[in-house]
N, C-alpha and C. Protein backbone atom coordinates (compact mmCIF):
# COMPACT_ATOMS: atom_id res chain seq x y z
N UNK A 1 17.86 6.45 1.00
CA UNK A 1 16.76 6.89 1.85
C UNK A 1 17.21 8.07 2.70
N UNK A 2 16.13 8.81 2.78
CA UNK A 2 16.48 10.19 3.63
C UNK A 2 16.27 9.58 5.14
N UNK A 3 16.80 11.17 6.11
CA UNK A 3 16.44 10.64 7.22
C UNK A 3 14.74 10.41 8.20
N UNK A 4 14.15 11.72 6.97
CA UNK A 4 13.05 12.00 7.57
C UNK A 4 12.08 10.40 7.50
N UNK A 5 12.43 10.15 6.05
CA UNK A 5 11.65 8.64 5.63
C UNK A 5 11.88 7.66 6.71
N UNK A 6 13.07 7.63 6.99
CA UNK A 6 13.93 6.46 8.32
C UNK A 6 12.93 6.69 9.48
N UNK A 7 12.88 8.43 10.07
CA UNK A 7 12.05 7.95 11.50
C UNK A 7 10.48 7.83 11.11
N UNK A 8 10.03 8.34 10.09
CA UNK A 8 8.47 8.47 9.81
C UNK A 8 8.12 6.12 9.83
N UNK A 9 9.05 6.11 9.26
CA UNK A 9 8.59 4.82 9.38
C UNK A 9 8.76 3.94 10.66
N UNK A 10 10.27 4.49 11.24
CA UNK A 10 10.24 4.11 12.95
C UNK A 10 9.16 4.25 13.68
N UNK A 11 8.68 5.10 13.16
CA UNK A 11 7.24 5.80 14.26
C UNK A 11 6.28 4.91 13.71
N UNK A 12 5.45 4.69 12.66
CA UNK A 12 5.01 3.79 12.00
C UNK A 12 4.87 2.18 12.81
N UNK A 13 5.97 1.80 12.88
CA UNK A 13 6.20 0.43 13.18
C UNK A 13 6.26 0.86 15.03
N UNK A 14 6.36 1.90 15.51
CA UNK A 14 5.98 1.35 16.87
C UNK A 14 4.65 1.81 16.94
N UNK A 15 4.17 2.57 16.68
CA UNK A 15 2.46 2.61 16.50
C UNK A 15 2.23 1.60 16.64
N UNK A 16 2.27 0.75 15.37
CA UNK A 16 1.38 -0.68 15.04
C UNK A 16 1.73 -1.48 16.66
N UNK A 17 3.15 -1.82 16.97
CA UNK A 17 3.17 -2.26 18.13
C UNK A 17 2.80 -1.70 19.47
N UNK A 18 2.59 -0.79 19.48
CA UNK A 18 1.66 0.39 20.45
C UNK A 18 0.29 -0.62 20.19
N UNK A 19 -0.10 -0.40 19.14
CA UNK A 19 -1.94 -0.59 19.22
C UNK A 19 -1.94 -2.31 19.34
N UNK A 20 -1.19 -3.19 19.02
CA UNK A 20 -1.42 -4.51 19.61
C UNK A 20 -1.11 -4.23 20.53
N UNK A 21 -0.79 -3.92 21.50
CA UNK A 21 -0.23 -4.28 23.42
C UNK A 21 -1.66 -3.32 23.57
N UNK A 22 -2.35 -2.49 22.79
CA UNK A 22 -3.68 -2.19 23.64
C UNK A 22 -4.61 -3.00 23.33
N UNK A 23 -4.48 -3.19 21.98
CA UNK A 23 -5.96 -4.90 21.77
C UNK A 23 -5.31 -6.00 22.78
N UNK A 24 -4.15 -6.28 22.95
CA UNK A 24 -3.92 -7.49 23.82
C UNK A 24 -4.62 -7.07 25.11
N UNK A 25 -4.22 -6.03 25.92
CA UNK A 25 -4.63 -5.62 27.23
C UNK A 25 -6.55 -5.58 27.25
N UNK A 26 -7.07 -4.93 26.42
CA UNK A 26 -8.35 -5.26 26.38
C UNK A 26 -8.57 -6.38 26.30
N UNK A 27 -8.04 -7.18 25.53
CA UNK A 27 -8.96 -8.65 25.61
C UNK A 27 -8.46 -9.07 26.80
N UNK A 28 -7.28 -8.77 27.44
CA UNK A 28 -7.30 -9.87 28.29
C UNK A 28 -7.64 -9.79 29.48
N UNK A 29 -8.34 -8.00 29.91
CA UNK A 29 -9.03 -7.84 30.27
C UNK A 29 -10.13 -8.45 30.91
N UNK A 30 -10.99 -8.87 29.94
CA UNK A 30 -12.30 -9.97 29.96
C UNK A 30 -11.77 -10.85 30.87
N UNK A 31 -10.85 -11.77 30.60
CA UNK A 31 -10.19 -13.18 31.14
C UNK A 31 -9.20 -13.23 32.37
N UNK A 32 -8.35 -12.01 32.82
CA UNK A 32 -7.09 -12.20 33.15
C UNK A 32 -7.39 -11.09 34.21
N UNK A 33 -7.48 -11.51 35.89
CA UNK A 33 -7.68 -10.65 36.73
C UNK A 33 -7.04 -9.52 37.08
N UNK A 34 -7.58 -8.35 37.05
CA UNK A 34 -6.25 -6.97 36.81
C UNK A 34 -5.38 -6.72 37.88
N UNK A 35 -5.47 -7.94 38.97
CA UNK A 35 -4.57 -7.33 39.93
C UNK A 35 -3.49 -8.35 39.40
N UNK A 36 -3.23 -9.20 38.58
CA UNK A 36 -1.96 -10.03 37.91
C UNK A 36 -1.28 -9.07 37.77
N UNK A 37 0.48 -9.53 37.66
CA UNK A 37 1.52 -8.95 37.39
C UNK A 37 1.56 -8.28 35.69
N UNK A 38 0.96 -9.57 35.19
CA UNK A 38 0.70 -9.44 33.51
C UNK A 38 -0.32 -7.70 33.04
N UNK A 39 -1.10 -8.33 33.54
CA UNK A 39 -2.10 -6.97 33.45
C UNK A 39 -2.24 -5.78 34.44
N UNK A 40 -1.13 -5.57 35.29
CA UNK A 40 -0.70 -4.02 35.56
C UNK A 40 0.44 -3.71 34.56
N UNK A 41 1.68 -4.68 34.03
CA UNK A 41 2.46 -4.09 33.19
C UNK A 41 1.91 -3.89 32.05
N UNK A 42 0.93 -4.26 32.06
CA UNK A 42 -0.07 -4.07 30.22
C UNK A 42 -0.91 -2.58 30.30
N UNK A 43 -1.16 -2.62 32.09
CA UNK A 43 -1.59 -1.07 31.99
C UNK A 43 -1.16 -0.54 32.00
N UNK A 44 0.31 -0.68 32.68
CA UNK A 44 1.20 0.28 33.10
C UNK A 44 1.71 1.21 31.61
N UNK A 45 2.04 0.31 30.37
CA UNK A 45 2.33 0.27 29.11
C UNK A 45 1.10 1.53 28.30
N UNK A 46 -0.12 0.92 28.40
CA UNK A 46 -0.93 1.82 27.95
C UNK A 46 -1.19 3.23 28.85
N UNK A 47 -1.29 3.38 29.92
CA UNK A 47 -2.09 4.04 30.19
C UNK A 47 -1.23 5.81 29.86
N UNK A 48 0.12 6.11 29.60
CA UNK A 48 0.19 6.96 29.29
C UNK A 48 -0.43 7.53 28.09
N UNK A 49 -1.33 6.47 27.17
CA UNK A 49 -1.74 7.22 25.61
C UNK A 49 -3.61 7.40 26.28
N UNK A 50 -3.46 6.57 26.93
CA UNK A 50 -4.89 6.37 27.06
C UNK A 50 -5.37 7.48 28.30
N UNK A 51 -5.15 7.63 28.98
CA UNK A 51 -5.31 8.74 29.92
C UNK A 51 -5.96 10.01 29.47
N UNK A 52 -5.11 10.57 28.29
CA UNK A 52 -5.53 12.18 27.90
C UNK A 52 -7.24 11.74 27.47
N UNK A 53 -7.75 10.66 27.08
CA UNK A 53 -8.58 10.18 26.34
C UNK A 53 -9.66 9.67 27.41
N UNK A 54 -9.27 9.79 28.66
CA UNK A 54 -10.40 9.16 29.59
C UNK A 54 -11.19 10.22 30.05
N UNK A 55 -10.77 11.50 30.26
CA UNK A 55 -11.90 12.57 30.33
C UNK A 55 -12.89 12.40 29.35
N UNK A 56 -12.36 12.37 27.85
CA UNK A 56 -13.67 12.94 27.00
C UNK A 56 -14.30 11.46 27.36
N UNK A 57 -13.71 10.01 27.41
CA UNK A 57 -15.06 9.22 27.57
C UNK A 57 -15.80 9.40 28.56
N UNK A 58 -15.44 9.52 29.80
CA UNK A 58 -16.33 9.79 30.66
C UNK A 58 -17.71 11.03 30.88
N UNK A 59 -16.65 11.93 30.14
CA UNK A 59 -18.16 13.06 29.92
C UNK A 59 -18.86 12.03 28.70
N UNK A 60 -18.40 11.43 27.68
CA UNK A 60 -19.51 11.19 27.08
C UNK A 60 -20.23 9.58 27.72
N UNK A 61 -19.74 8.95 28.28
CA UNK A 61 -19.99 7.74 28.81
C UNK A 61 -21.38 8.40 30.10
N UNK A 62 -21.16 9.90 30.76
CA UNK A 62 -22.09 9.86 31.64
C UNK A 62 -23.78 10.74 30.91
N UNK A 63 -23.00 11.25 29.47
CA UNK A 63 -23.85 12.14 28.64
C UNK A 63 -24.78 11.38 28.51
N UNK A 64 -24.23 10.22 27.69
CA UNK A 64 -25.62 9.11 27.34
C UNK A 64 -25.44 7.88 28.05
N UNK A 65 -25.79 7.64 29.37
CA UNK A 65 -25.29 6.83 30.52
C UNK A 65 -25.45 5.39 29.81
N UNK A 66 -23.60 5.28 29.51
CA UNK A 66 -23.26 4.43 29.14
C UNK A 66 -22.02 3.78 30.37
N UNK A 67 -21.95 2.25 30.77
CA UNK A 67 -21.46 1.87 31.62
C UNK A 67 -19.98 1.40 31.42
N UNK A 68 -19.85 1.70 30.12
CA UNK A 68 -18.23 1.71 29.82
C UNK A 68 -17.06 2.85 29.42
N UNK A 69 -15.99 2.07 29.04
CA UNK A 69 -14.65 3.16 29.60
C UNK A 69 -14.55 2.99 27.91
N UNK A 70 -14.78 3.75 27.37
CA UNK A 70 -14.18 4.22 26.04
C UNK A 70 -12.95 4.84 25.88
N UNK A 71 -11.70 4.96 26.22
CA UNK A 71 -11.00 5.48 26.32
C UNK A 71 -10.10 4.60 25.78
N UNK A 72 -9.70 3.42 25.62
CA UNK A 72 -9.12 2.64 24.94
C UNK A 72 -9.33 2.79 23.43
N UNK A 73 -11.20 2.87 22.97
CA UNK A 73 -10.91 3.16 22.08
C UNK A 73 -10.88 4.18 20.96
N UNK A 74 -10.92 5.09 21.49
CA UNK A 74 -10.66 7.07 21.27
C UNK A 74 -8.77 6.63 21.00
N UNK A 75 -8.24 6.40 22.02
CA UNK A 75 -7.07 6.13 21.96
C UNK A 75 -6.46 5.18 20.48
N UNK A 76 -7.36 4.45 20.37
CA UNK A 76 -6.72 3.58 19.09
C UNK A 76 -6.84 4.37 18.05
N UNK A 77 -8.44 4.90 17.77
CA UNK A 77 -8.68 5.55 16.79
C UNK A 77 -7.37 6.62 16.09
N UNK A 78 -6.83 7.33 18.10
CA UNK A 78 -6.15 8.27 17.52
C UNK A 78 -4.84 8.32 16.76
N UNK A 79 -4.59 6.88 17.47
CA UNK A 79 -3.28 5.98 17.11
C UNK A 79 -3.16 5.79 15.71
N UNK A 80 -4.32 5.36 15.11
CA UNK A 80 -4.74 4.48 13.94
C UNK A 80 -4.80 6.18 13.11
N UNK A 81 -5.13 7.31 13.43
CA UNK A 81 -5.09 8.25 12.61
C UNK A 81 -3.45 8.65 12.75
N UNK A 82 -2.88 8.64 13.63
CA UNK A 82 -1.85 9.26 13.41
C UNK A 82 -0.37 8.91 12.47
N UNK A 83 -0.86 7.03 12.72
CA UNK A 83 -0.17 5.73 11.82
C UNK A 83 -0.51 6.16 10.37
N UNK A 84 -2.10 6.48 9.64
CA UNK A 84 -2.31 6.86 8.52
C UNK A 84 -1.25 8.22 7.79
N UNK A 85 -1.66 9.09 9.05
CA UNK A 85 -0.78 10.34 8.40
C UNK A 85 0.76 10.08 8.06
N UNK A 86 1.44 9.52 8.86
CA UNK A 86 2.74 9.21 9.02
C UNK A 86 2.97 8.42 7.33
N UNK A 87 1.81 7.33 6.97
CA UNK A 87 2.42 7.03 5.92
C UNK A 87 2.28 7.83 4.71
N UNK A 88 1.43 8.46 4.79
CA UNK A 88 1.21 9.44 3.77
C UNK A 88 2.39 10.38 3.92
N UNK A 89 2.83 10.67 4.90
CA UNK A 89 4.39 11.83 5.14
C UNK A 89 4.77 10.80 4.21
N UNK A 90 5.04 9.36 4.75
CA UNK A 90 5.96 8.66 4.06
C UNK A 90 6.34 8.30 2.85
N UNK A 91 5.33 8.67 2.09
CA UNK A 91 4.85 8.10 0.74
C UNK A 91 5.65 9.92 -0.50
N UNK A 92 4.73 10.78 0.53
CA UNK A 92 5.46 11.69 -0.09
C UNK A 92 7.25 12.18 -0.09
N UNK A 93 7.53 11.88 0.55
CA UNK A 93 9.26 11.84 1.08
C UNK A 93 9.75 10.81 0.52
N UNK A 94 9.21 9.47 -0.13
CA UNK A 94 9.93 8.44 -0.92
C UNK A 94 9.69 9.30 -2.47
């Protein structure tokens, strides 16, 4: 195995664990009061991916006055595109 294959898939596998610690933090969201210890380190965790992503929801959240924070999931999407490309690097480099 090359080296490029080695980190394309490092990156890969923390993605995937990137985007569960943001489905965990949303759901627990619903249930789990955000001033807990649990759910500031769950924000604390996300909020550097999710941030660049809270402007565009909010312009579009006030465009078509919608009362939620989409920014979680702009963020996955982008996650979830960037996990795709990576394996396709990966696929071609094996």
């Amino acid at each position: 195995m090359n080296i490029p294959f080695i980190l394309a898939r490092a990156l890969v596998f923390v993605i995937n664990i990137y985007t569960y610690i943001m489905l965990a933090t949303c759901l627990l969201s619903w249930f789990v009061s955000p001033m807990s210890k649990v759910m500031q380190f769950l924000h604390a965790l996300c909020e550097p991916i999710v941030a660049p992503f809270r402007s565009l929801s909010m312009k579009l959240s006030a465009s078509m006055n919608l009362p939620i924070d989409l920014s979680f999931l702009f963020a996955y999407f982008a996650l979830q595109i960037l996990s795709s490309l990576l394996m396709r690097l990966m696929w071609m480099l094996a």
